[in-house]
Protein backbone atom coordinates (compact mmCIF):
# COMPACT_ATOMS: atom_id res chain seq x y z
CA UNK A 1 64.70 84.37 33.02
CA UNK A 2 66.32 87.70 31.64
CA UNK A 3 63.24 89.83 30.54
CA UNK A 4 63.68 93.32 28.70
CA UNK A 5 60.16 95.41 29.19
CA UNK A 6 59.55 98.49 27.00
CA UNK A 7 56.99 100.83 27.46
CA UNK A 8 56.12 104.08 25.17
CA UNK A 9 56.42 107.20 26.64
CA UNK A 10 53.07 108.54 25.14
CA UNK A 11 50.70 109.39 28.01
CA UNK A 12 51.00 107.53 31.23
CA UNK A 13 48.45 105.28 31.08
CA UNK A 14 51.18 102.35 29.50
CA UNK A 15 53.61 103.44 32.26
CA UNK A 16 50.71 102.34 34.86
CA UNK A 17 49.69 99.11 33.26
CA UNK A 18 53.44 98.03 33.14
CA UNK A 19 53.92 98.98 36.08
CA UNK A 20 51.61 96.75 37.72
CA UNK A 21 52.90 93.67 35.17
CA UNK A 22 56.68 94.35 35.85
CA UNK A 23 55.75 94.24 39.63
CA UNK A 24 54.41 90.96 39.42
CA UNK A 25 57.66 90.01 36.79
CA UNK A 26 59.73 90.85 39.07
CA UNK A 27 59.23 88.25 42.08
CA UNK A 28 60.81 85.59 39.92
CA UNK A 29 62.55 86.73 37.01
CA UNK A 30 65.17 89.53 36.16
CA UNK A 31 63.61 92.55 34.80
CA UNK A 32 65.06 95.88 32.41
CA UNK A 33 63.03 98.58 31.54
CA UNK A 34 63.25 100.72 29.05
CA UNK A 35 61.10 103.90 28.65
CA UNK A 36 60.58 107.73 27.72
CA UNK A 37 60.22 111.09 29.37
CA UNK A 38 57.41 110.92 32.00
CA UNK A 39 56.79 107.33 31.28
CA UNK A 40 60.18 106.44 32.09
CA UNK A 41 60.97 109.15 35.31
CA UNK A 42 57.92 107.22 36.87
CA UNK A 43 59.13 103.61 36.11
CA UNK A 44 63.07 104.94 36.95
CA UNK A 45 60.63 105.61 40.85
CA UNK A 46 59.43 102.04 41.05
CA UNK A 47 62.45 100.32 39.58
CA UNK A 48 65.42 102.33 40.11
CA UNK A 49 68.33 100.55 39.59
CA UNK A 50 66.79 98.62 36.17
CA UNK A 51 65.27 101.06 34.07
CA UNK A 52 66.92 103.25 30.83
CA UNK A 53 65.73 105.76 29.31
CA UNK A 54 65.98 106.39 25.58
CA UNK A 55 64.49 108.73 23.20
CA UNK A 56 60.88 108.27 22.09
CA UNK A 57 58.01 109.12 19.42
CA UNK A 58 55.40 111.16 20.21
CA UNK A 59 52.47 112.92 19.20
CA UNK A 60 52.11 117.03 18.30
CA UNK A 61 48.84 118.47 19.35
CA UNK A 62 47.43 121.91 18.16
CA UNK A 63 44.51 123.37 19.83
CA UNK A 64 43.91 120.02 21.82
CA UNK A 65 43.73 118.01 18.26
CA UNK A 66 46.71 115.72 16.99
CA UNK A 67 48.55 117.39 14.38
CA UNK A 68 49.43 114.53 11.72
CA UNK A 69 52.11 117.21 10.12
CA UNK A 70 53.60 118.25 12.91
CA UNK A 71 54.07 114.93 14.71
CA UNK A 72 55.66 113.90 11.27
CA UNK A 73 58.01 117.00 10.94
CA UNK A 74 58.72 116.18 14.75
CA UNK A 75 60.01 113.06 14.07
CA UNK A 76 62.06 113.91 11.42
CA UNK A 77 63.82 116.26 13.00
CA UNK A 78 64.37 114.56 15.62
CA UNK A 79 65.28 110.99 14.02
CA UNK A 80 69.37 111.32 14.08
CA UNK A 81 69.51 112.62 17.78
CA UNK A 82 67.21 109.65 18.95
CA UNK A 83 68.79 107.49 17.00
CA UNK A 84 72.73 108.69 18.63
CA UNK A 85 70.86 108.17 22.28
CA UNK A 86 68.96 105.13 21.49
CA UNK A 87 72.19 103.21 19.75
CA UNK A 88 73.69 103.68 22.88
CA UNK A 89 71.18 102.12 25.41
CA UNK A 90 70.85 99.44 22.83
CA UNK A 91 74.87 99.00 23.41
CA UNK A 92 74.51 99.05 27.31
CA UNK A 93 71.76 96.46 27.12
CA UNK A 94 73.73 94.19 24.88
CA UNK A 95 77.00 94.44 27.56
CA UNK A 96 75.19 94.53 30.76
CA UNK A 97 71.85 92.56 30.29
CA UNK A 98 71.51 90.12 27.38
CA UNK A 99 67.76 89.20 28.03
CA UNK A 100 66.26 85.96 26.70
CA UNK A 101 62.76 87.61 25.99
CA UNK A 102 60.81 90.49 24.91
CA UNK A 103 57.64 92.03 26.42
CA UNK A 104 56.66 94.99 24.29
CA UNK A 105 53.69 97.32 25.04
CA UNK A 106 53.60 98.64 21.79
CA UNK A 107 57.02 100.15 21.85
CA UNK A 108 59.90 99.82 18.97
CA UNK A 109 62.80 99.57 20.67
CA UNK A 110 62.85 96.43 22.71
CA UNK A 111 61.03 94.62 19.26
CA UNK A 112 63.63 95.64 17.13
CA UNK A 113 65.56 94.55 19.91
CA UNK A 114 64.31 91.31 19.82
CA UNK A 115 64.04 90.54 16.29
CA UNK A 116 67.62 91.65 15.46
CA UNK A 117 69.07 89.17 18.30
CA UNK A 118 66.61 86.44 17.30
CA UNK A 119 65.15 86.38 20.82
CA UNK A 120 60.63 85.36 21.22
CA UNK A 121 58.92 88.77 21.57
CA UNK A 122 55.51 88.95 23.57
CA UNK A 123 53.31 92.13 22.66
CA UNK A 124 50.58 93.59 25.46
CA UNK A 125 48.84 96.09 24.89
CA UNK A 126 45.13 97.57 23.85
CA UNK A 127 46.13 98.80 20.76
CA UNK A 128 46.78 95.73 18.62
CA UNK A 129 42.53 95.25 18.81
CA UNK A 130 42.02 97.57 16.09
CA UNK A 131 44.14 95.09 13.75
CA UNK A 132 43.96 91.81 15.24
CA UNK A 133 40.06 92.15 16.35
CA UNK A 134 36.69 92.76 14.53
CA UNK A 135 36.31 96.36 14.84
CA UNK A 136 31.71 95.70 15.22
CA UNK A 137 30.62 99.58 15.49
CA UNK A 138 30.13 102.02 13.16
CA UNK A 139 32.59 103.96 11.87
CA UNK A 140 31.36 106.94 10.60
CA UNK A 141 32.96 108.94 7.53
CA UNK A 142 34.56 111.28 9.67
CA UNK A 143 36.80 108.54 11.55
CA UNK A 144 37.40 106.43 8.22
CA UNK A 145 40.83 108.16 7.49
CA UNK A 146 41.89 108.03 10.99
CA UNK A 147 41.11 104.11 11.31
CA UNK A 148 43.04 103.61 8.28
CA UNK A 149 45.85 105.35 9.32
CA UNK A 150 45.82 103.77 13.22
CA UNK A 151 45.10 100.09 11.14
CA UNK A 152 48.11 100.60 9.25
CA UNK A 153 50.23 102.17 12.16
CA UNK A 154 49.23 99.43 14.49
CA UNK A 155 49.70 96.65 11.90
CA UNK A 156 53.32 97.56 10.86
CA UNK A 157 54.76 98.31 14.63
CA UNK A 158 54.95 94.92 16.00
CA UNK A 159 54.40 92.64 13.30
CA UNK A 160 55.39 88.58 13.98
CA UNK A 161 55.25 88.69 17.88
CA UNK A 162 55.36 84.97 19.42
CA UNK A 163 52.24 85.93 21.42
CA UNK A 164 49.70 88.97 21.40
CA UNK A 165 47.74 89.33 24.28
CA UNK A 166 45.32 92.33 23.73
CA UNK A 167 44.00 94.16 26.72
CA UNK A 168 40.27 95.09 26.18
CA UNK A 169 37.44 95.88 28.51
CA UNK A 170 35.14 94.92 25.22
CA UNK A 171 34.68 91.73 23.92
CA UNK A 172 34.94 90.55 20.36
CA UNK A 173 36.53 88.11 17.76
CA UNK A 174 40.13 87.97 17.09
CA UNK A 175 40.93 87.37 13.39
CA UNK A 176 44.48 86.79 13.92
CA UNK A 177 46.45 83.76 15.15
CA UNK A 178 48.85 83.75 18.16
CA UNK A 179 46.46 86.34 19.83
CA UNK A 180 43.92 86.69 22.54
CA UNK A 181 42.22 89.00 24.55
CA UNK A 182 42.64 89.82 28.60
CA UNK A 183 41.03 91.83 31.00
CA UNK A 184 42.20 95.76 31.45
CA UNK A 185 45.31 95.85 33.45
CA UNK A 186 44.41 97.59 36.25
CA UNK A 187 46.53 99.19 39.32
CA UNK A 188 46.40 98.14 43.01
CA UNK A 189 45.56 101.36 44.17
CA UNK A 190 42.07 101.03 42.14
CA UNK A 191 41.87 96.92 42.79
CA UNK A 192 42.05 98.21 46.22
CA UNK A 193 39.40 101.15 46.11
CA UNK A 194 35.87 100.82 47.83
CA UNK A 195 33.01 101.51 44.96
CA UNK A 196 30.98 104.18 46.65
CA UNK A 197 28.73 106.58 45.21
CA UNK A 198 28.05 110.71 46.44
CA UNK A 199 26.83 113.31 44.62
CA UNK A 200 29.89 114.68 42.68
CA UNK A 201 31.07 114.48 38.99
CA UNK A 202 34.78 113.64 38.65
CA UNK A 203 36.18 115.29 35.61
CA UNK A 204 40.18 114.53 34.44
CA UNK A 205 40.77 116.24 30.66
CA UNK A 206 42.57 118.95 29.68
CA UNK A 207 41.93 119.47 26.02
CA UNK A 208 39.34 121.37 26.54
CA UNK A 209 40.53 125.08 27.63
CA UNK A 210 39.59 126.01 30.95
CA UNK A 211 37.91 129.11 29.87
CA UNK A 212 35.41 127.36 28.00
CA UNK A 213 34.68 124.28 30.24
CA UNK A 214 34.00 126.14 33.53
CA UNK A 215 31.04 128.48 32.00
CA UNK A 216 29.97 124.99 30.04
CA UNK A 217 30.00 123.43 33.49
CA UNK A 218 28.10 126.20 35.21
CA UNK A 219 25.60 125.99 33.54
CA UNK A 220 24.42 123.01 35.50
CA UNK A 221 24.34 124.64 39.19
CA UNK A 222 22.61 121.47 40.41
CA UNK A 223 25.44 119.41 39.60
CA UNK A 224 29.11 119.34 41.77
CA UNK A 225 31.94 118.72 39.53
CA UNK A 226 35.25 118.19 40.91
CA UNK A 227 38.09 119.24 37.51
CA UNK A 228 41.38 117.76 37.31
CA UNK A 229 43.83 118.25 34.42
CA UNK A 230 44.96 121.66 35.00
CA UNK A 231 46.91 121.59 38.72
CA UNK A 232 45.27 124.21 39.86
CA UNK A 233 43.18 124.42 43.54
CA UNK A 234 40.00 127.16 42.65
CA UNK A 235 36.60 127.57 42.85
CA UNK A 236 34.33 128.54 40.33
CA UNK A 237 30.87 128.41 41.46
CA UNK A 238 29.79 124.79 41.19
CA UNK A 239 33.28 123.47 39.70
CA UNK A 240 36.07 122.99 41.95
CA UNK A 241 39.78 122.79 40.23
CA UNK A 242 41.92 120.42 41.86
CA UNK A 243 46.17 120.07 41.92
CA UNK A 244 46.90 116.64 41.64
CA UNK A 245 47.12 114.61 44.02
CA UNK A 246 47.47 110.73 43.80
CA UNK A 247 45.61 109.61 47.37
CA UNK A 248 42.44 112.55 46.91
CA UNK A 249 42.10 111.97 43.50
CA UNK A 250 41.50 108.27 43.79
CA UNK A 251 38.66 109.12 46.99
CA UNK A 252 36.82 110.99 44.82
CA UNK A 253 37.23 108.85 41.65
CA UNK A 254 35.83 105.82 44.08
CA UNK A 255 33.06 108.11 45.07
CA UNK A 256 32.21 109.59 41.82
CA UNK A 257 28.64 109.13 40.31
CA UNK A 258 29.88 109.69 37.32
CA UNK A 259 32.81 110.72 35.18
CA UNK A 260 33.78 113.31 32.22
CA UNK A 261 37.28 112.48 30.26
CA UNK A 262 38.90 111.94 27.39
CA UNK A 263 39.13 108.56 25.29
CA UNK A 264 42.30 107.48 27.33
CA UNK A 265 42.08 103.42 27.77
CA UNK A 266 43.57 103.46 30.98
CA UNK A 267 41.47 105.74 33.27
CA UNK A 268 37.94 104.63 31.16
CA UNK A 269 39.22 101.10 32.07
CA UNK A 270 39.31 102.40 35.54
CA UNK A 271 36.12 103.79 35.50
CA UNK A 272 34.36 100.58 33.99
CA UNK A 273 36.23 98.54 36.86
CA UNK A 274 34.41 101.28 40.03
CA UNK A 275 30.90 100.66 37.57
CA UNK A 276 31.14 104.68 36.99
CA UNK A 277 28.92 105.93 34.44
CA UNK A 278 31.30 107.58 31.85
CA UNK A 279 30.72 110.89 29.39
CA UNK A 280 33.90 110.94 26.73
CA UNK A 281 34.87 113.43 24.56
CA UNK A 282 38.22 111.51 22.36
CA UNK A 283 40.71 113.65 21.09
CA UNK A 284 40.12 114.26 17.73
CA UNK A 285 42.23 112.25 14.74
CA UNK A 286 43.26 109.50 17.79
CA UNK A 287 40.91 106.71 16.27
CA UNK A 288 41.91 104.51 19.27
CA UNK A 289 40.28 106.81 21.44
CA UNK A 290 37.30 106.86 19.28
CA UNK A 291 36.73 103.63 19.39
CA UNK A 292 36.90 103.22 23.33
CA UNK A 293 33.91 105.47 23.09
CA UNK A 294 32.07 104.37 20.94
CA UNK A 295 32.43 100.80 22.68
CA UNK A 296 31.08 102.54 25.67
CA UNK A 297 28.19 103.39 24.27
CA UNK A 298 27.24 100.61 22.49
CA UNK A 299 27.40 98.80 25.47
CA UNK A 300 25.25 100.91 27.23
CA UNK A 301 27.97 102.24 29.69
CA UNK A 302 27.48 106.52 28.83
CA UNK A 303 27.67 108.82 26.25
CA UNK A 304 30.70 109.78 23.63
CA UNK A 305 30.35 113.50 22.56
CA UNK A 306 32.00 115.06 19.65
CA UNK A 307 32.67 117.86 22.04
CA UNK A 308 31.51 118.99 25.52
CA UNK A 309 28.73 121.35 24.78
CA UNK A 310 25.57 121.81 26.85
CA UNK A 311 22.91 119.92 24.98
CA UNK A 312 25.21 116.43 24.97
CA UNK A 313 25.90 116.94 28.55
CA UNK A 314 22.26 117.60 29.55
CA UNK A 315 21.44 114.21 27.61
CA UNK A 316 24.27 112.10 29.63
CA UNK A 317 23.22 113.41 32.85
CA UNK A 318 19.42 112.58 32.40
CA UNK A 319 20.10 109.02 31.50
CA UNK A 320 22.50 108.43 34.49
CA UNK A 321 20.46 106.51 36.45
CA UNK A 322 20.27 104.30 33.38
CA UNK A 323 23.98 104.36 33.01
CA UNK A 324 24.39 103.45 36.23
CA UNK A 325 22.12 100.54 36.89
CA UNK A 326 23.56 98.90 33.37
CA UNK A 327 27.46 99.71 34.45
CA UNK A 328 26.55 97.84 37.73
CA UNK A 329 26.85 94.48 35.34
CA UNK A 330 30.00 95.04 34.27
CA UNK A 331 32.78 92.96 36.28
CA UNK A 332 36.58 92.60 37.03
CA UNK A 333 37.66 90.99 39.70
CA UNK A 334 41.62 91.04 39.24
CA UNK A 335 44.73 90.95 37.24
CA UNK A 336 44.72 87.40 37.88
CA UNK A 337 43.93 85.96 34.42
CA UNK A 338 46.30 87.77 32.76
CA UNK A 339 49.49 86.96 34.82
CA UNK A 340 48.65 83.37 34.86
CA UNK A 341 48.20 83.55 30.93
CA UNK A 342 51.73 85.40 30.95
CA UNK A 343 53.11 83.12 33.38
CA UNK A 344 52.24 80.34 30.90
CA UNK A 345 53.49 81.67 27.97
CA UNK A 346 56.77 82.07 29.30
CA UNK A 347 57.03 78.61 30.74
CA UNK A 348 55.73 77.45 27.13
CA UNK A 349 59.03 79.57 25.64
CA UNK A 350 61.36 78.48 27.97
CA UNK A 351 60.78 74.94 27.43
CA UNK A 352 60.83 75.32 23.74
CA UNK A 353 64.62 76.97 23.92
């Protein structure tokens, strides 16, 4: 089977979970990619010779908070030169490829794609839960706006997919047909890590300025916190700013006894999977992130903050041991479930062509 794949190029945490699906894809069916910026340049790595890269939407950020006027102006301006580049992949596709099926993590392209050639289109992704799942924590009035903007955004991207499979590390009901929840997606290299526990805090965020957090993060000399997000190797006292690299950061996210970061799906889904205790701060007007937290601490997992300020950080750290012994129940073994749902689906479609 022909498959085209198409992954955002918001963020990398899509990049990484379709990474690890296209991987397993790959053993018996023909794969194309097509991608974004970083998203792309790491999935071009991985799967040279069957990737494309087109041009993208993404968010505008001021002061570490999405910018709903500026990402619209963005776009705008942007529209006829992505459109130009995008016609043209679309073109090459159609010539070189012609794939039978869609697989969309909640990117436009390839569903357009699919719709306009009359071809079955699969959505995966995490972010179809906040339309096609009951939403059962409180939304306060401060997020109302934001969930009905990400509601309506989410609703009108991929609507009519032949299947929905929504990646969630919470349970709930789904209200919608042709939909069902799987496991977080998550990458060899962490299906693969030892859990261990030492004395250090890993933190990876960088919306925060690094003026502020390292005299927040001082403040508790006790504590050893180990900061990535801004690529840089110092020492501050108790803090110690780390470059990036791939093989140490995952030793010392295995070894963690706890961890600070944003709302990002991905690495929280991480986290849940090496049972670390988790303190996030979401970016601000990104309700999806918002939710993940406040998931996490409903279920008793760590603490969402509004920001990272002394008195919400003191409070995480003296319930860790609480944390830590309730995280312990939480279990993934492997990405087993969904491939062999996937797997399934597409024999289901093939049979009915």
């Amino acid at each position: 089977m022909k498959i085209l794949y198409g992954v955002p190029g918001e963020g990398m945490g899509h990049a990484t979970r379709a990474k690890v699906i296209l991987t397993h894809l790959a053993k018996t069916h023909e794969i194309r990619i097509v991608s974004s910026d970083r998203a792309y340049r790491f999935l071009q790595k991985a799967f040279p010779d069957q990737t494309y890269e087109i041009k993208g939407f993404h968010f505008s950020y001021k002061d570490g908070v999405v910018s709903r006027s500026k990402t619209s102006a963005d776009i705008i301006k942007h529209a006829p030169e992505n459109l130009i580049t995008n016609f043209k992949k679309y073109k090459d596709l159609q010539d070189d490829f012609k794939p039978n099926i869609v697989i969309s993590d909640f990117e436009s392209f390839t569903y357009i794609y699919a719709k306009y050639h009359k071809i079955p289109v699969i959505s995966i992704d995490n972010m179809q839960i906040i339309d096609r799942g009951k939403i059962d924590v409180k939304i306060p009035k401060s997020e109302k706006l934001n969930y009905k903007i990400a509601k309506a955004v989410v609703k009108a991207k991929l609507p009519q997919c032949n299947q929905y499979l929504i990646s969630s590390f919470f349970k709930t009901k789904i209200k919608k047909k042709n939909s069902c929840l799987v496991p977080p997606i998550i990458r060899k290299e962490i299906l693969d890590a030892k859990q261990e526990i030492k004395n250090h805090i890993l933190i990876y965020q960088s919306s925060c300025s690094e003026k502020r957090m390292i005299p927040l993060l001082n403040e508790f000399p006790k504590e050893d916190f180990l900061l990535y997000g801004f690529n840089k190797e110092e020492v501050h006292g108790n803090v110690s700013m780390k470059k990036f690299s791939e093989t140490e950061f995952i030793e010392n996210f295995r070894t963690a006894k706890a961890v600070f970061c944003n709302g990002g799906y991905s690495f929280i889904s991480e986290a849940l999977f090496l049972n670390k205790p988790i303190c996030t701060v979401p970016i601000k007007n990104q309700f999806e992130q918002y939710l993940n937290g406040a998931y996490i601490e409903k279920l008793g997992y760590g603490k969402m903050l509004i920001d990272f300020e002394t008195e919400g950080i003191q409070n995480f750290l003296n319930k860790l041991s609480e944390f830590q012994k309730k995280i312990r129940e939480y279990q993934q073994k492997d990405n087993l479930l969904l491939f062999t749902m996937l797997d399934s689906i597409l024999r289901d479609i093939t049979e009915i062509k």
